[in-house]
N, C-alpha and C. Protein backbone atom coordinates (compact mmCIF):
# COMPACT_ATOMS: atom_id res chain seq x y z
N UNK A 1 13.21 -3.80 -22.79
CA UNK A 1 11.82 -4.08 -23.10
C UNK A 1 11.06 -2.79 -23.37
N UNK A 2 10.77 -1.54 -22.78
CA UNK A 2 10.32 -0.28 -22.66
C UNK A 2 11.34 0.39 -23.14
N UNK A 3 11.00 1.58 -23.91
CA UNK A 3 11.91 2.42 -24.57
C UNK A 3 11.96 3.71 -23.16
N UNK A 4 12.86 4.65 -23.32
CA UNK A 4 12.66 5.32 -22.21
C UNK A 4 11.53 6.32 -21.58
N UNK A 5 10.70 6.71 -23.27
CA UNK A 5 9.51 7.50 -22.71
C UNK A 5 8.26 6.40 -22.40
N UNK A 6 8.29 4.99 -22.84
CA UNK A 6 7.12 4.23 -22.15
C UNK A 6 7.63 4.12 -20.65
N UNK A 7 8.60 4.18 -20.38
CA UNK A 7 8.91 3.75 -19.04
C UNK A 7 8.82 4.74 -17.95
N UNK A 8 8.81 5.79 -18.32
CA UNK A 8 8.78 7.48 -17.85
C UNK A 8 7.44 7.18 -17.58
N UNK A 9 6.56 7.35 -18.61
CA UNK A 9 5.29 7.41 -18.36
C UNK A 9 4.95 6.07 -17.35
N UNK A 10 5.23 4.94 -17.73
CA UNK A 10 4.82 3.79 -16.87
C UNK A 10 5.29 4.15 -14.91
N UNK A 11 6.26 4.41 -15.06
CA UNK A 11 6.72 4.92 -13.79
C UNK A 11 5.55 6.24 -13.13
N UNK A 12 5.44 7.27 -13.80
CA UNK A 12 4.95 8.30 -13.59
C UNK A 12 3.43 8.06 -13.25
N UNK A 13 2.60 6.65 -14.08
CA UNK A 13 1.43 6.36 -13.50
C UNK A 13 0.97 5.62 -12.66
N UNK A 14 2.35 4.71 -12.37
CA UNK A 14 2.02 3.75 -11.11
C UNK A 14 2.82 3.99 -10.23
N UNK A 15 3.57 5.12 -10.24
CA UNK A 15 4.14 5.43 -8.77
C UNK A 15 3.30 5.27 -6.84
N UNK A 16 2.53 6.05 -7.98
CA UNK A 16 1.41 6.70 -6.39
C UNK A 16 0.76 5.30 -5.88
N UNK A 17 0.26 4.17 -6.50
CA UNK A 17 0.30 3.14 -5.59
C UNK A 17 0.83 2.69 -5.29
N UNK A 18 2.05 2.38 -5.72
CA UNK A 18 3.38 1.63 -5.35
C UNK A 18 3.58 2.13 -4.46
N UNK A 19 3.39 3.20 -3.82
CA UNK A 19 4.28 4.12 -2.58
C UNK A 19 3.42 3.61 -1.77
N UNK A 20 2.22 3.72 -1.95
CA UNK A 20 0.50 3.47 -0.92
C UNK A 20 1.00 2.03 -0.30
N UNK A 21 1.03 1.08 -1.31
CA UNK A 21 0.63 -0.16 -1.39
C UNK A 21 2.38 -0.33 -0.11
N UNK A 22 3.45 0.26 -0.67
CA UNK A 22 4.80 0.03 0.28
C UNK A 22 4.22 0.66 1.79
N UNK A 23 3.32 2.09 1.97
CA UNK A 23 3.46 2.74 3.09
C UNK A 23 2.52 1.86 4.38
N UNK A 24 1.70 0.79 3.45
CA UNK A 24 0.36 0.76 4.54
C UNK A 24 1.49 -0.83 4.92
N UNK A 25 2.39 -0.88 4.49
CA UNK A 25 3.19 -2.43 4.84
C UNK A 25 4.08 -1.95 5.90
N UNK A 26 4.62 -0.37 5.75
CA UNK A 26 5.90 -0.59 6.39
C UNK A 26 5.58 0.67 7.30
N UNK A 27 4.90 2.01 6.86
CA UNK A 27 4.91 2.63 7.68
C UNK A 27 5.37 3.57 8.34
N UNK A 28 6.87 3.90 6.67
CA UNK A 28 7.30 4.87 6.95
C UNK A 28 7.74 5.62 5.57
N UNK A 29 8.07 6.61 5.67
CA UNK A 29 8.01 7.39 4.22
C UNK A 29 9.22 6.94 3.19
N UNK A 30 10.34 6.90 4.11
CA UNK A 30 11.74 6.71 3.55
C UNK A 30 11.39 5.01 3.01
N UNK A 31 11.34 4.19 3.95
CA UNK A 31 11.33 2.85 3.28
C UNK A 31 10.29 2.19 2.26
N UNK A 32 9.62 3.33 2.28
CA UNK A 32 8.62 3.00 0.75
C UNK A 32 8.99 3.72 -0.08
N UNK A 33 9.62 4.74 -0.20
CA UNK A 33 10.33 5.30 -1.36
C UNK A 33 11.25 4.67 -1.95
N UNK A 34 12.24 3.71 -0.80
CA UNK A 34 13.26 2.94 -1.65
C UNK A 34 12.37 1.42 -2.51
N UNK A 35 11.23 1.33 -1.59
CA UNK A 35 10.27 0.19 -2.15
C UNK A 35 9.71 1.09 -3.56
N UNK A 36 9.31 1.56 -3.99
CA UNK A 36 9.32 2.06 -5.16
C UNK A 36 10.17 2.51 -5.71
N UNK A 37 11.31 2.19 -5.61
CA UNK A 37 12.64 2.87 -6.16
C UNK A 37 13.16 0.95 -6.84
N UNK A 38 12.97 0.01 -5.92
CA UNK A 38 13.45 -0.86 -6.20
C UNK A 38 12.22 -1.65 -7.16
N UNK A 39 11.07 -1.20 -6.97
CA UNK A 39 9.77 -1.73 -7.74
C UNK A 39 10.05 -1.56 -9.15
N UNK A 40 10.11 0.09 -8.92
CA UNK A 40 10.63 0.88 -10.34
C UNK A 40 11.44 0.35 -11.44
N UNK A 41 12.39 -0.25 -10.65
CA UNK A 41 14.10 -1.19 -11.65
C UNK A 41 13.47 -2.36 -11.84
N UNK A 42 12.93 -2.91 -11.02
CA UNK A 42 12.37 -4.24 -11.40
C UNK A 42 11.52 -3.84 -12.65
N UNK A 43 10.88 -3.03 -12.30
CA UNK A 43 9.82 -2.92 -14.33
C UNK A 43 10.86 -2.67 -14.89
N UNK A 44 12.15 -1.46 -14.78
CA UNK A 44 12.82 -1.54 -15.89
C UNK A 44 13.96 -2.53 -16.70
N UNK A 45 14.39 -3.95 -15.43
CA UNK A 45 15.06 -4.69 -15.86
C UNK A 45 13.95 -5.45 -16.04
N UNK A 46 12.31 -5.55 -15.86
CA UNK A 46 11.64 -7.22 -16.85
C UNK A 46 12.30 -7.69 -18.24
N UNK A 47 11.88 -8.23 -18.77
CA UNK A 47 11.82 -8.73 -19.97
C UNK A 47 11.16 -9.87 -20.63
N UNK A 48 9.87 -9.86 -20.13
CA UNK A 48 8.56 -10.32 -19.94
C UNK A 48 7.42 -9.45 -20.58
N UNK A 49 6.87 -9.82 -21.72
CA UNK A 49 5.72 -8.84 -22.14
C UNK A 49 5.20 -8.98 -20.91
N UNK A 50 4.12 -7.90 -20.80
CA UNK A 50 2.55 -7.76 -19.91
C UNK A 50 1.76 -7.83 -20.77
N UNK A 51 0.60 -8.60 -20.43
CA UNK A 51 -1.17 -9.37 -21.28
C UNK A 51 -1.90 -7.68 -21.20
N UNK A 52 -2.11 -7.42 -20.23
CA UNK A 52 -2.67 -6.12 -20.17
C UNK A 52 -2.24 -5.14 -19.25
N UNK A 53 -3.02 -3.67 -18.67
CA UNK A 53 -2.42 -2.91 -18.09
C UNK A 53 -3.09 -3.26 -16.84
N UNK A 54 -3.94 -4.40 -16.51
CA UNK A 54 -4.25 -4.99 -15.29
C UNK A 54 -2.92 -6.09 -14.88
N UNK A 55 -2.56 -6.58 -15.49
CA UNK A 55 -1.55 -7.80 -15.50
C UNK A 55 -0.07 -6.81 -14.75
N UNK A 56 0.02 -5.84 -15.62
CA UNK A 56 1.15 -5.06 -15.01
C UNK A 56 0.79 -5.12 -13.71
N UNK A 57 -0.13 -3.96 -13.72
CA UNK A 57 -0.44 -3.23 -12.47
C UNK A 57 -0.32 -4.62 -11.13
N UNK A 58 -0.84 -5.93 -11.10
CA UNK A 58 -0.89 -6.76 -10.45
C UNK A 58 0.42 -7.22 -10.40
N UNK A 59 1.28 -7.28 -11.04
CA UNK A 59 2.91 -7.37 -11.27
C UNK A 59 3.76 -6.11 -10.45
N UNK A 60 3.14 -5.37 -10.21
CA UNK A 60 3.76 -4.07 -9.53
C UNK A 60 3.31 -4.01 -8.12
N UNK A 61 2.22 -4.57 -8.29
CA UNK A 61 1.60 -4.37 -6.56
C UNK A 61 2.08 -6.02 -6.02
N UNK A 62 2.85 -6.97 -6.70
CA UNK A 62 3.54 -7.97 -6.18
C UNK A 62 4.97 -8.01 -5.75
N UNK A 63 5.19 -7.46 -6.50
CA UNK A 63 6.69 -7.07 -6.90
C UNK A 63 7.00 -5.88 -5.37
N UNK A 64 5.95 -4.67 -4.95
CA UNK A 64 6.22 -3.63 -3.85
C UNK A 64 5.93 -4.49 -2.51
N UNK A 65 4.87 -5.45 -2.74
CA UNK A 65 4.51 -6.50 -1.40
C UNK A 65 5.80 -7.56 -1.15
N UNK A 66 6.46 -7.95 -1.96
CA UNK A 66 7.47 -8.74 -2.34
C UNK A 66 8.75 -7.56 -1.44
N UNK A 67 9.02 -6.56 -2.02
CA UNK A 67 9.78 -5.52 -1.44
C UNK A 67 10.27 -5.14 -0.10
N UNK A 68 8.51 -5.04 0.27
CA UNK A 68 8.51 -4.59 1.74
C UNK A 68 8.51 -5.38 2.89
N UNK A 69 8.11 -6.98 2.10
CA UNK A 69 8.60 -7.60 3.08
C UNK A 69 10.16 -8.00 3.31
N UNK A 70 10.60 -7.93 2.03
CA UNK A 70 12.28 -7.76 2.50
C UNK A 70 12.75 -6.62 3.32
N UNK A 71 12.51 -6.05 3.45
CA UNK A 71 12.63 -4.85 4.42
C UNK A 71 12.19 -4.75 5.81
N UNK A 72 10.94 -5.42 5.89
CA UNK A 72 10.62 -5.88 7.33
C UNK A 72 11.64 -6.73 8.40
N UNK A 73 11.99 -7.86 7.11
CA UNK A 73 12.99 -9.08 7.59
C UNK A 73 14.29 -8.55 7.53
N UNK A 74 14.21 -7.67 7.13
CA UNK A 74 15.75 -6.97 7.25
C UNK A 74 16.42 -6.39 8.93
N UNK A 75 17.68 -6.51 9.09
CA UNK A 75 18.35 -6.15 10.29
C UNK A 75 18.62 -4.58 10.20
N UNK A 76 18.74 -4.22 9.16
CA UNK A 76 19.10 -3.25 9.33
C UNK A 76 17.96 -2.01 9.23
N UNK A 77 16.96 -2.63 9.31
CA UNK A 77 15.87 -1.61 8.85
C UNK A 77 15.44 -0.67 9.66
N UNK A 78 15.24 0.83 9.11
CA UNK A 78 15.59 2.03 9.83
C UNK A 78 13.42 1.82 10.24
N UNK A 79 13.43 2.76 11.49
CA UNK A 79 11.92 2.97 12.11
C UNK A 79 12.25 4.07 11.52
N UNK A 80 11.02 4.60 11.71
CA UNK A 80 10.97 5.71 11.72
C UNK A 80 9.99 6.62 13.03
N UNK A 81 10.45 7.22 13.45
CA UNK A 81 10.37 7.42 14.51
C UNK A 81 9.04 8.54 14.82
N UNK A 82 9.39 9.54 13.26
CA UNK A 82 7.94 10.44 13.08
C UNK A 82 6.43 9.63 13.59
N UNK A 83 5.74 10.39 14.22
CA UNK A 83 4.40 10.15 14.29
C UNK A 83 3.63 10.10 12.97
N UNK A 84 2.37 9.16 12.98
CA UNK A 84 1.89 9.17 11.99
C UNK A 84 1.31 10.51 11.40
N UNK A 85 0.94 11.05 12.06
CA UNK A 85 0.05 12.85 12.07
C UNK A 85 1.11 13.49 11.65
N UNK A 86 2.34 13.61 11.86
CA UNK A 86 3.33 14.16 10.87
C UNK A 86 2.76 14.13 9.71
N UNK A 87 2.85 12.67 8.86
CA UNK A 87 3.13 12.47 7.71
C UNK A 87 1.70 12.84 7.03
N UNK A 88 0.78 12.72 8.15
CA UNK A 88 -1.06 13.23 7.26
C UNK A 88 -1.12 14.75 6.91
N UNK A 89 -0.42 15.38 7.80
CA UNK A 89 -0.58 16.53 7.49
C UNK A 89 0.41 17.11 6.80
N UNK A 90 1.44 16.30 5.87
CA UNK A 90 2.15 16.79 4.44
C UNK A 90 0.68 16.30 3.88
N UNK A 91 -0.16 15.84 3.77
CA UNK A 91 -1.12 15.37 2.55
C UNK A 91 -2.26 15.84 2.39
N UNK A 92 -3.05 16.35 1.22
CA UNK A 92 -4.03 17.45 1.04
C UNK A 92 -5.09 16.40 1.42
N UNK A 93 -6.03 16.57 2.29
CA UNK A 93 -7.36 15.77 1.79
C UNK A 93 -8.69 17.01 1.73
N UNK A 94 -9.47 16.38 0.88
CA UNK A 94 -10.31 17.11 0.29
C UNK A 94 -11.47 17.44 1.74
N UNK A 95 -11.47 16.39 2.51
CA UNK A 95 -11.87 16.49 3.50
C UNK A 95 -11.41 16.25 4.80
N UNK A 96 -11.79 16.87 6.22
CA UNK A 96 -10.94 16.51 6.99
C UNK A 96 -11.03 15.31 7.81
N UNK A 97 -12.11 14.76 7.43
CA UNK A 97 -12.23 13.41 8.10
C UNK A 97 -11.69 12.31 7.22
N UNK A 98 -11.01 12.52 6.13
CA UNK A 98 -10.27 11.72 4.98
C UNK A 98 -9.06 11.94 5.81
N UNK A 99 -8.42 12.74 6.47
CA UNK A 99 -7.56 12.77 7.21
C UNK A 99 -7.63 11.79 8.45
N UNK A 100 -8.81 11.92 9.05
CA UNK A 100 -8.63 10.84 10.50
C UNK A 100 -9.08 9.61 9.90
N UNK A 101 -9.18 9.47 8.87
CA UNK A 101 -9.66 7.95 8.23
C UNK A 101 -8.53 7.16 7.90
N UNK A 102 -7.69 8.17 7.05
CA UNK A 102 -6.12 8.22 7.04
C UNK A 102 -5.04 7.39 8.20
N UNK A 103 -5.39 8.41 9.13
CA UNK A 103 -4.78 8.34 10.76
C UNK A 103 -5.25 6.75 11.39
N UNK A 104 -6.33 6.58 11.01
CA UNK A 104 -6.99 5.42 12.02
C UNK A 104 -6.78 4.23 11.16
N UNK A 105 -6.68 4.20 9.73
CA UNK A 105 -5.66 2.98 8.85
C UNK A 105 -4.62 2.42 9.00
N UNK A 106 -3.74 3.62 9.48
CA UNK A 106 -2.32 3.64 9.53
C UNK A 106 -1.96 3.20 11.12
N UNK A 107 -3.25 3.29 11.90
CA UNK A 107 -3.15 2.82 12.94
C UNK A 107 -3.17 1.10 13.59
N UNK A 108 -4.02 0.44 11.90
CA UNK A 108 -4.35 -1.01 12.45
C UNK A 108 -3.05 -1.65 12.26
N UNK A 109 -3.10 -2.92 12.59
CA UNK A 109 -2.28 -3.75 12.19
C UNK A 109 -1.59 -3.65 10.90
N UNK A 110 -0.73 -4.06 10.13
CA UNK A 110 -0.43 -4.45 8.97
C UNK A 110 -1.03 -5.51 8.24
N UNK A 111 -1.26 -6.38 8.71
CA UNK A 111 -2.38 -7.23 7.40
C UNK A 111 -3.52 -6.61 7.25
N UNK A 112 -3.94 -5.42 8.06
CA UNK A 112 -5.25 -5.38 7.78
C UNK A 112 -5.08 -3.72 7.11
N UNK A 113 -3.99 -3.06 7.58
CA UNK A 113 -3.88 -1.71 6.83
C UNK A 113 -3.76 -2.25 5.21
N UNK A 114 -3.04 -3.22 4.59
CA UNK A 114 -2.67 -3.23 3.58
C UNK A 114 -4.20 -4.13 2.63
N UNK A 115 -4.86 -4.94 3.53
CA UNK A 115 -6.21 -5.00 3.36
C UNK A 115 -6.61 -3.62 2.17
N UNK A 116 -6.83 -3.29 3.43
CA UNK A 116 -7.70 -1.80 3.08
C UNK A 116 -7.48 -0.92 2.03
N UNK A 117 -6.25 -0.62 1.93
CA UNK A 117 -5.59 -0.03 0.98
C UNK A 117 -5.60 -1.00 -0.30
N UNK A 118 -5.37 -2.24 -0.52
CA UNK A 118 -5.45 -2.61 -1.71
C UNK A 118 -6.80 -2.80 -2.22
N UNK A 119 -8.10 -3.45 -1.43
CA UNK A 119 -9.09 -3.26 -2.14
C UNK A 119 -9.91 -1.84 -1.79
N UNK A 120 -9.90 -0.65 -1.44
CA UNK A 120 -10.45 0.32 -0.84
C UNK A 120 -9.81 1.50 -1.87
N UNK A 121 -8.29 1.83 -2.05
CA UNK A 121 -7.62 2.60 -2.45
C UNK A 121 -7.11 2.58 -3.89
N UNK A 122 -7.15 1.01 -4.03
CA UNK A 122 -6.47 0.60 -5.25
C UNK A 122 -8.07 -0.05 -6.50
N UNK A 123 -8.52 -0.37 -5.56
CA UNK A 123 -9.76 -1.15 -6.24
C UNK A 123 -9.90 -2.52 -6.64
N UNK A 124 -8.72 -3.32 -5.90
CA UNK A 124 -8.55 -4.69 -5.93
C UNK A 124 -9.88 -5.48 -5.67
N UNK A 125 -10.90 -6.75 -6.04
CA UNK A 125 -11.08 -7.14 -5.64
C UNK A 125 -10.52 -7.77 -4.35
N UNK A 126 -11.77 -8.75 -3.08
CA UNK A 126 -11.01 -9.79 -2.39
C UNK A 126 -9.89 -10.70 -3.18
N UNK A 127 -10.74 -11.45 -4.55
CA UNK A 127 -9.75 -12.39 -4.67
C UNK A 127 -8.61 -11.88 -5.32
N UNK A 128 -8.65 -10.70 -5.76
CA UNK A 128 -7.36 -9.91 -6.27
C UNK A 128 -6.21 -9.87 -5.69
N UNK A 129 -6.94 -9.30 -4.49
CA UNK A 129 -6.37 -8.81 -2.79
C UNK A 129 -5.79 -10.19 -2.47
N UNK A 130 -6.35 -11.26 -2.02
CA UNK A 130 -5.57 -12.32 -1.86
C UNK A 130 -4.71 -13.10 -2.40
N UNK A 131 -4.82 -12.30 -3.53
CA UNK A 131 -3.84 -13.69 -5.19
C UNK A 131 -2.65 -12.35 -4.41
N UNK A 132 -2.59 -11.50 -4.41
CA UNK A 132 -1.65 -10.58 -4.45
C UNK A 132 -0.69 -10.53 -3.05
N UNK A 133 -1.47 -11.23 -2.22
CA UNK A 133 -0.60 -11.22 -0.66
C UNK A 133 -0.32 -12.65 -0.88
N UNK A 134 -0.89 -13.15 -1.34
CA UNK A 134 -0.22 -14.49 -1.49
C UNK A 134 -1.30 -15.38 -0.66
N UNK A 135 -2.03 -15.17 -0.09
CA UNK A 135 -2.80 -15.71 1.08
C UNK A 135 -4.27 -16.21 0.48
N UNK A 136 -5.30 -17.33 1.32
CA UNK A 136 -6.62 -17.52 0.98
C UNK A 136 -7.15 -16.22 0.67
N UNK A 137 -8.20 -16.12 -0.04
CA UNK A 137 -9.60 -15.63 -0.65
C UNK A 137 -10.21 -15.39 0.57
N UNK A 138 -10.50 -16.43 1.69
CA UNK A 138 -11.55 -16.73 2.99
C UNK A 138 -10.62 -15.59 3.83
N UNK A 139 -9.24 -15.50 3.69
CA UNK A 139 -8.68 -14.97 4.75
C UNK A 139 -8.49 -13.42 5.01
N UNK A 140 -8.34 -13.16 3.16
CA UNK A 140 -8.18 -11.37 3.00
C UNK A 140 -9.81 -10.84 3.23
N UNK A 141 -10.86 -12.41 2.90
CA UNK A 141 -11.97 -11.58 3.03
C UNK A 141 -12.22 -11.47 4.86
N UNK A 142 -11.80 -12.13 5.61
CA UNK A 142 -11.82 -12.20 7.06
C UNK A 142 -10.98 -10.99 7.48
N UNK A 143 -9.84 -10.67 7.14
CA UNK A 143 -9.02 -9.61 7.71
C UNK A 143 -9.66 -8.19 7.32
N UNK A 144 -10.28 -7.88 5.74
CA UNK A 144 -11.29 -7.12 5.39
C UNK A 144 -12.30 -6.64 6.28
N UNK A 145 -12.63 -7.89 6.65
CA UNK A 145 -14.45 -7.56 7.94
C UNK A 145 -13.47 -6.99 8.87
N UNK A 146 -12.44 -7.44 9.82
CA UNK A 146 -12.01 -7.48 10.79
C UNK A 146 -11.75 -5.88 10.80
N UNK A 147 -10.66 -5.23 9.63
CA UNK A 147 -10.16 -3.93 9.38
C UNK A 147 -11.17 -3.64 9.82
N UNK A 148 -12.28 -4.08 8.89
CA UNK A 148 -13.78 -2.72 8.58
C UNK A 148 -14.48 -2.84 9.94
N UNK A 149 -14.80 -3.54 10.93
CA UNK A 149 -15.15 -3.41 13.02
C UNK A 149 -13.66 -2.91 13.82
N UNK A 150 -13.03 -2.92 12.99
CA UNK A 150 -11.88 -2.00 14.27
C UNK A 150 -11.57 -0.65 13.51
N UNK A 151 -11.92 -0.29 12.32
CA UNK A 151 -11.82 1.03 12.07
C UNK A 151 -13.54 1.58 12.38
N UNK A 152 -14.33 1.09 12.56
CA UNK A 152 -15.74 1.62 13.12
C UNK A 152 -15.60 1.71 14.64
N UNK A 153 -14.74 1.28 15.51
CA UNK A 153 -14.96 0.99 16.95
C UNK A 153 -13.73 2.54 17.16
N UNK A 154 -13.01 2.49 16.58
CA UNK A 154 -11.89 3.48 16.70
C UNK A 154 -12.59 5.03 16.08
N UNK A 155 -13.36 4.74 15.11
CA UNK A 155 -13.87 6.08 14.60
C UNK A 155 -15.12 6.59 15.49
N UNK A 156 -15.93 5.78 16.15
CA UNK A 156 -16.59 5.60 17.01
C UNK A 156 -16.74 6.66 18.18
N UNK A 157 -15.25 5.96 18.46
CA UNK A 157 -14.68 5.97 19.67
C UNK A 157 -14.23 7.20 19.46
N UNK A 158 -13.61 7.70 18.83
CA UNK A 158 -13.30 9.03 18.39
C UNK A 158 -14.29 10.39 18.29
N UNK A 159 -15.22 9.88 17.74
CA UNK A 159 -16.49 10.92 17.69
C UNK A 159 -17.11 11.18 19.11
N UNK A 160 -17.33 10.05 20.32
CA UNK A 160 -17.50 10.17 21.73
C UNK A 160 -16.71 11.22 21.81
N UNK A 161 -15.11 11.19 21.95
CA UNK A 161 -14.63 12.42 22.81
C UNK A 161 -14.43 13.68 22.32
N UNK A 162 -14.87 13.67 20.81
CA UNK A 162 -14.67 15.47 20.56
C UNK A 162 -15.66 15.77 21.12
């Protein structure tokens, strides 16, 4: 379907959410790399036009959610054992409280880290966000509020003890 330099490039521009969208599911560096490794082949074996470069992009962030939950349900699936603060501080942020904002995401739950990250990081609408987990509209917008009072109670809470 893609010749090899559309696919280079296609790869090369939707990597970086694909990795996001795998890390805030699973939580660790290695098993979202193979989640974008296996995202990756899936665009290159489609054979399905895409309507637009929204249609993709929503095809890619299904396809890495699709991924990582095989990997969850998997037996053999490696933890990873690194702390999260490891992995923030391989990453530049422009500021350093983009760092503990970082830290305190990666800290909620999983329905609600991946919340966040898809409409916050990615720019999903709710109902985007929910066509894409598969779940109600009422529910991504409920887990949304929920993220957004437990990352205020934690950041909060954080500013008390420095």
């Amino acid at each position: 379907m893609f010749t090899r330099e559309q696919f280079t490039a296609l790869a090369q521009q939707h990597m970086d959410m694909i990795f996001r969208v795998a890390f805030a599911y699973l939580k660790s560096r290695e098993d979202a790399d193979d989640v974008v490794q296996n995202t990756l082949l899936a665009l290159y074996r489609a054979k399905k036009p895409f309507q637009s470069e929204t249609h993709l992009k929503a095809w890619l962030v299904r396809v890495a959610v699709n991924e990582s939950k095989k990997i969850l349900r998997s037996p053999w699936r490696r933890r990873s054992d690194a702390p999260i603060e490891d992995f923030a501080d391989t990453l530049a942020f422009e500021d350093p409280h983009d760092g503990e904002l970082f830290s305190a995401i990666m800290g909620l739950e999983e329905k609600y880290r991946t919340v966040i990250v898809l409409y916050y990081y990615e720019g999903w609408s709710i109902a985007e966000t929910a066509k894409l987990l598969g779940i109600p509209a009422a529910t991504a917008g409920t887990r949304l509020a929920r993220a957004r009072q437990k990352l205020k109670r934690y950041l909060t809470e954080a500013e008390c003890y420095e």
